[in-house]
C-alpha atoms as a PDB file:
ATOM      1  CA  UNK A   1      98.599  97.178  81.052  1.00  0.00           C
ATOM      2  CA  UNK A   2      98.205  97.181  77.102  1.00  0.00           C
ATOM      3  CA  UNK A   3      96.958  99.407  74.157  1.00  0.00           C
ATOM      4  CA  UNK A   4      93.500  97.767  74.528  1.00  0.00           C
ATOM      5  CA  UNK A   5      93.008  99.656  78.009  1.00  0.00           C
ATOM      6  CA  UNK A   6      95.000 102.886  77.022  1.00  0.00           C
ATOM      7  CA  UNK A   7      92.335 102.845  74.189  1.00  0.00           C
ATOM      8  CA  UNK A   8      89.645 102.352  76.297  1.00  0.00           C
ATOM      9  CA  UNK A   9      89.923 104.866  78.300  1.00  0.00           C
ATOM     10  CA  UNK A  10      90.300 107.645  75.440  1.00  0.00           C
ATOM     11  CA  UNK A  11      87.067 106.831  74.546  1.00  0.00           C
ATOM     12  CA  UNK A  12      84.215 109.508  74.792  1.00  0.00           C
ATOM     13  CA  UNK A  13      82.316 107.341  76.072  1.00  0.00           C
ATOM     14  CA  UNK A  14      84.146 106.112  78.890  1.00  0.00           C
ATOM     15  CA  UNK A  15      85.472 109.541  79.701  1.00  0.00           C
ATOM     16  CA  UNK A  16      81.907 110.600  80.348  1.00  0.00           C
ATOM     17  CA  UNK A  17      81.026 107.575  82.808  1.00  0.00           C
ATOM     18  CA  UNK A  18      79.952 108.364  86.303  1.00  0.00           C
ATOM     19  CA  UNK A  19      81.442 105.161  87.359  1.00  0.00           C
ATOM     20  CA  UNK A  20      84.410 103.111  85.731  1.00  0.00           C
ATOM     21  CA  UNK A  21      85.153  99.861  86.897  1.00  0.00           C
ATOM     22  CA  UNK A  22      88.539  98.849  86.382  1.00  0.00           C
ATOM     23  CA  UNK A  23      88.321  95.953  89.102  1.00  0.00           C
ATOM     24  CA  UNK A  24      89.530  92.394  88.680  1.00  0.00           C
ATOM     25  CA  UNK A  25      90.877  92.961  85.408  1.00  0.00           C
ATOM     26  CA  UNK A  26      94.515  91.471  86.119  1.00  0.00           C
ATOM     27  CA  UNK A  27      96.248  94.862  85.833  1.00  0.00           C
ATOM     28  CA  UNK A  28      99.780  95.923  86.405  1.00  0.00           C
ATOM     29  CA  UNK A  29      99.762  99.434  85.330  1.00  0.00           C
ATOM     30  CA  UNK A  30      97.214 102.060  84.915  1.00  0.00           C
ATOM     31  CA  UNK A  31      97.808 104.172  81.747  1.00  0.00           C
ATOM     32  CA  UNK A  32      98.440 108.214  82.189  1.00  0.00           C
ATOM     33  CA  UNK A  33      95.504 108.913  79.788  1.00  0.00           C
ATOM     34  CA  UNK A  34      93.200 107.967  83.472  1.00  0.00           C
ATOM     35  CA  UNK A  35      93.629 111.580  84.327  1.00  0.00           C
ATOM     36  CA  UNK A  36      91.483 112.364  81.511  1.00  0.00           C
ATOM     37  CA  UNK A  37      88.371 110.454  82.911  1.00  0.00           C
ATOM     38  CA  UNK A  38      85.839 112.911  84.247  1.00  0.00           C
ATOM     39  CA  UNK A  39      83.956 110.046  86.596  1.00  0.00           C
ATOM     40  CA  UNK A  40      83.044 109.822  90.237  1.00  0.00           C
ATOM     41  CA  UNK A  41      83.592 106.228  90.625  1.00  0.00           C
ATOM     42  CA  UNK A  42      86.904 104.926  89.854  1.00  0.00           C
ATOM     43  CA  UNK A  43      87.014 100.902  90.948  1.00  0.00           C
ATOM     44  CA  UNK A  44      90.510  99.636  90.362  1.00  0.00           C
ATOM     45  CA  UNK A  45      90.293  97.132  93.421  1.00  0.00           C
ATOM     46  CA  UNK A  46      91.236  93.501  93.041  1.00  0.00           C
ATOM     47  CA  UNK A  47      94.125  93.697  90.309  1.00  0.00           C
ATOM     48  CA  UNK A  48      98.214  93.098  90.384  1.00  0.00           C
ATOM     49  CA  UNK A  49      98.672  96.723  90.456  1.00  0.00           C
ATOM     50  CA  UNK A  50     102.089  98.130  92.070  1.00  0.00           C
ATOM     51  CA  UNK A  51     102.562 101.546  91.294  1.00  0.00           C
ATOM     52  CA  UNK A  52      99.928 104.174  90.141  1.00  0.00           C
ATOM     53  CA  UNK A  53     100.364 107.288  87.692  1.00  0.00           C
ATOM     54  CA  UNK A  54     100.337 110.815  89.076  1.00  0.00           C
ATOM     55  CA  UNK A  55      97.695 111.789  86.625  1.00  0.00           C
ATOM     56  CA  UNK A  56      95.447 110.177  89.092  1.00  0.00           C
ATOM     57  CA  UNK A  57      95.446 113.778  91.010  1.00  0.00           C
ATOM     58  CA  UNK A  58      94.008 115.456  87.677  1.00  0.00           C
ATOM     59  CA  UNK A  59      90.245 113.280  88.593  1.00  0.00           C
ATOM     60  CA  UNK A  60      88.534 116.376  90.190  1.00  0.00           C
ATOM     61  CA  UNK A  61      85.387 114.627  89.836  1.00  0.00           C
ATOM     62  CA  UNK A  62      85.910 111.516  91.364  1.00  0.00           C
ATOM     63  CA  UNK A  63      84.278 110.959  94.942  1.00  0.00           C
ATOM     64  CA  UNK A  64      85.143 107.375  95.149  1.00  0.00           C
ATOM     65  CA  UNK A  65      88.511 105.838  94.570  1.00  0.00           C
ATOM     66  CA  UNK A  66      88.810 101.948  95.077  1.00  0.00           C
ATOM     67  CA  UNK A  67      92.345 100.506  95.101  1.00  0.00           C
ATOM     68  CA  UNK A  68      91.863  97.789  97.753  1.00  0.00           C
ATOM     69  CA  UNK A  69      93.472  94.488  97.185  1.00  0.00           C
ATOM     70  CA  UNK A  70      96.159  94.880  94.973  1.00  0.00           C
ATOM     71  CA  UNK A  71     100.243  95.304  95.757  1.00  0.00           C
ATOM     72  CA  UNK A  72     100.897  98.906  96.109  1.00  0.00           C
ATOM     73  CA  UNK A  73     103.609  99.941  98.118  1.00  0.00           C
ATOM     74  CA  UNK A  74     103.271 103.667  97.458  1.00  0.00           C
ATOM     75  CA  UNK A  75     100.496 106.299  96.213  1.00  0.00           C
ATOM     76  CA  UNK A  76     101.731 109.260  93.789  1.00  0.00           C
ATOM     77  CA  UNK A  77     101.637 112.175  96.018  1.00  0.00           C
ATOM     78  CA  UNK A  78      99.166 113.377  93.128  1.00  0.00           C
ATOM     79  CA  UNK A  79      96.413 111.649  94.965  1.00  0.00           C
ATOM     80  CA  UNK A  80      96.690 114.229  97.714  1.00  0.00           C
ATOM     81  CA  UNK A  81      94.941 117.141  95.049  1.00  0.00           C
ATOM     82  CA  UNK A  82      92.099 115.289  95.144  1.00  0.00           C
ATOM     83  CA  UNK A  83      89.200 117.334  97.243  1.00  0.00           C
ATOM     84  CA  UNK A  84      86.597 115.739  95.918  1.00  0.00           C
ATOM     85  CA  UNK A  85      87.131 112.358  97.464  1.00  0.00           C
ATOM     86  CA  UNK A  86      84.640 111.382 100.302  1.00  0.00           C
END
C-alpha cells in the first residue's frame, strides 16, 4: 500500500473524479481514506490485493466497482450498502 497512495487519494482532486483507476498498480492494501472518494468508477482490477477496507460501503456514488483479478478471499460485508452499483 504506502503513504504515496493514502496521499493520493486525499487529494481534492482525486476525490472529485468520476472514474479512479487503481488497476495494475501492484497493490496489497487499499487505504481507509477510499471511502472518502465521491466517484462512479472505481477500477482496482489486476493488483495483489487480499483483503479490502469496509470503508468501501461509504462510495454511494460509485456505479462501477472493478476488483477482478486479484487474490481476495473475502469482501467486507460493507460492500453490501452499496445501492448504487449496477
Amino acid at each position: 500500500m504506502g503513504a504515496g497512495l493514502e496521499k493520493e487519494l486525499t487529494k481534492k482532486k482525486t476525490r472529485k473524479l468520476e472514474k479512479v483507476d487503481l488497476s495494475k498498480r501492484g497493490l496489497t492494501g487499499v487505504p481507509a481514506t477510499i471511502g472518502g472518494l465521491h466517484c462512479k468508477q472505481l477500477l482496482l482490477s489486476e493488483n495483489d490485493l487480499t483483503i479490502l477496507p469496509g470503508e468501501l460501503g461509504k462510495l454511494d456514488s460509485v456505479e462501477i466497482l472493478d476488483m477482478s483479478n486479484n487474490r481476495l478471499n473475502q469482501l467486507p460485508q460493507e460492500i453490501g450498502d452499496l445501492k448504487t452499483l449496477q
